[in-house]
C-alpha atoms as a PDB file:
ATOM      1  CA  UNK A   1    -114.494 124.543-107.001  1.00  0.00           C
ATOM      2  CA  UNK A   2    -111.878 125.134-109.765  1.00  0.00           C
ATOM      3  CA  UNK A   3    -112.614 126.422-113.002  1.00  0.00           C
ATOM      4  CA  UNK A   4    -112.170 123.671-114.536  1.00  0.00           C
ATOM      5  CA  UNK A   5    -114.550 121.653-112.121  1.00  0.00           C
ATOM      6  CA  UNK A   6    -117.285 124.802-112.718  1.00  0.00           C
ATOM      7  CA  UNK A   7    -116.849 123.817-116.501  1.00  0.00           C
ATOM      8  CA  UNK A   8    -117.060 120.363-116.405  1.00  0.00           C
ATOM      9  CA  UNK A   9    -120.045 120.358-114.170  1.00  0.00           C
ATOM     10  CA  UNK A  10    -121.909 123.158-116.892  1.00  0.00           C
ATOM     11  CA  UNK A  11    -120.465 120.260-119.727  1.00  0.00           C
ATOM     12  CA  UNK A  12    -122.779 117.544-117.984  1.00  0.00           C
ATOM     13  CA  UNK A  13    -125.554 119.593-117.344  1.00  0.00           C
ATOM     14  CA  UNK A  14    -125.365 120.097-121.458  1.00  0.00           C
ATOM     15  CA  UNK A  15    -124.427 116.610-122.128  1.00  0.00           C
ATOM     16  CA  UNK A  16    -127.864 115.732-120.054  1.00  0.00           C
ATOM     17  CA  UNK A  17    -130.167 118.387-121.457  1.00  0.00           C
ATOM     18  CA  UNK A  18    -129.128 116.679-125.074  1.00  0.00           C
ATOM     19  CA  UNK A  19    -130.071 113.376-124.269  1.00  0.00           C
ATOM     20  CA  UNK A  20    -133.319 113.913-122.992  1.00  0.00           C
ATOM     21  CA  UNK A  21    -134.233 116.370-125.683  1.00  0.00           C
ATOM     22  CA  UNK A  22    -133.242 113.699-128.104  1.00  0.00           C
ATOM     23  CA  UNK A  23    -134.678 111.223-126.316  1.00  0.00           C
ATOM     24  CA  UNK A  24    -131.542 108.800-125.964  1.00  0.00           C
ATOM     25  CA  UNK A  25    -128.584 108.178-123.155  1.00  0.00           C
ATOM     26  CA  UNK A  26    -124.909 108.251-123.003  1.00  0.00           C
ATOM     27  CA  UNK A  27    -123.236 104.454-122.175  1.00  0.00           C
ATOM     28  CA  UNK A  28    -120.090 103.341-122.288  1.00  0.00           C
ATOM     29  CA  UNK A  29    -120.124  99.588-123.978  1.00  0.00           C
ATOM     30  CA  UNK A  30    -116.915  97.403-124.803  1.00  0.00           C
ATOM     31  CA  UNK A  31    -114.420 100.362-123.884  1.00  0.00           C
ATOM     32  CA  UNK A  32    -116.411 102.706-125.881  1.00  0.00           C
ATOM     33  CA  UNK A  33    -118.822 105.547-125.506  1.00  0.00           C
ATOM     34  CA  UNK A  34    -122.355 105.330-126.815  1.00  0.00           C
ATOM     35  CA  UNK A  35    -126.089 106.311-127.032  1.00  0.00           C
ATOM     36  CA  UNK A  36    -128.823 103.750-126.783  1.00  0.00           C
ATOM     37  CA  UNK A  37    -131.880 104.741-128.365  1.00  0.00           C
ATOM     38  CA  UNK A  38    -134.360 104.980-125.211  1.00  0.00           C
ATOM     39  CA  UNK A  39    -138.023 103.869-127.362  1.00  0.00           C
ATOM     40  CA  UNK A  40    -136.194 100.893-128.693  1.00  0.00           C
ATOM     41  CA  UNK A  41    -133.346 100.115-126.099  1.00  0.00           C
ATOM     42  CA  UNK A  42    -130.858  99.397-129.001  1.00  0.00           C
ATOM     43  CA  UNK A  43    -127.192 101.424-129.130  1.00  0.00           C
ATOM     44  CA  UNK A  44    -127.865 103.600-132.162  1.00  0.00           C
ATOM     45  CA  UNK A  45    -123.867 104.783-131.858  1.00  0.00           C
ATOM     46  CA  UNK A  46    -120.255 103.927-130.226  1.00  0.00           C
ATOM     47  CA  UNK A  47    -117.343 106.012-130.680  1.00  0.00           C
ATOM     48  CA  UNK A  48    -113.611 105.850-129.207  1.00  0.00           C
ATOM     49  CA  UNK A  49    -112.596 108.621-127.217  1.00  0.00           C
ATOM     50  CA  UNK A  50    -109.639 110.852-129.110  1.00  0.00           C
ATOM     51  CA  UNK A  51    -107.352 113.391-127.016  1.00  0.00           C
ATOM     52  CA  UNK A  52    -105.287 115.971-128.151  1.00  0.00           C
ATOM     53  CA  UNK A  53    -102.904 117.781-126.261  1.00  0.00           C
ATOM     54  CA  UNK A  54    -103.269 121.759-126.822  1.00  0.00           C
ATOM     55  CA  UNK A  55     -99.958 123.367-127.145  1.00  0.00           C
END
């Protein structure tokens, strides 16, 4: 496993942790990423992804 792979894989483990803590999950929903509110099964945020190029 790369690196990079190792990182990404410690990212989702995060990225889980989070939602459960906070009691919602991650969706993706017309092109963009979200979190839907588990109690009340309503998406409580969407967001576009942005990428920037490190130099």
């Amino acid at each position: 496993m790369t690196e990079a792979q190792k990182k990404a894989v410690e990212l989702q483990n995060e990225i889980e942790t989070a939602c459960v803590r906070y009691g919602l999950n991650l969706t993706i929903y017309d092109g963009k990423i979200g979190f839907v509110d588990q109690a009340n099964r309503k998406i409580v945020m969407l967001w576009d992804a942005k990428y920037k190029v490190r130099e």
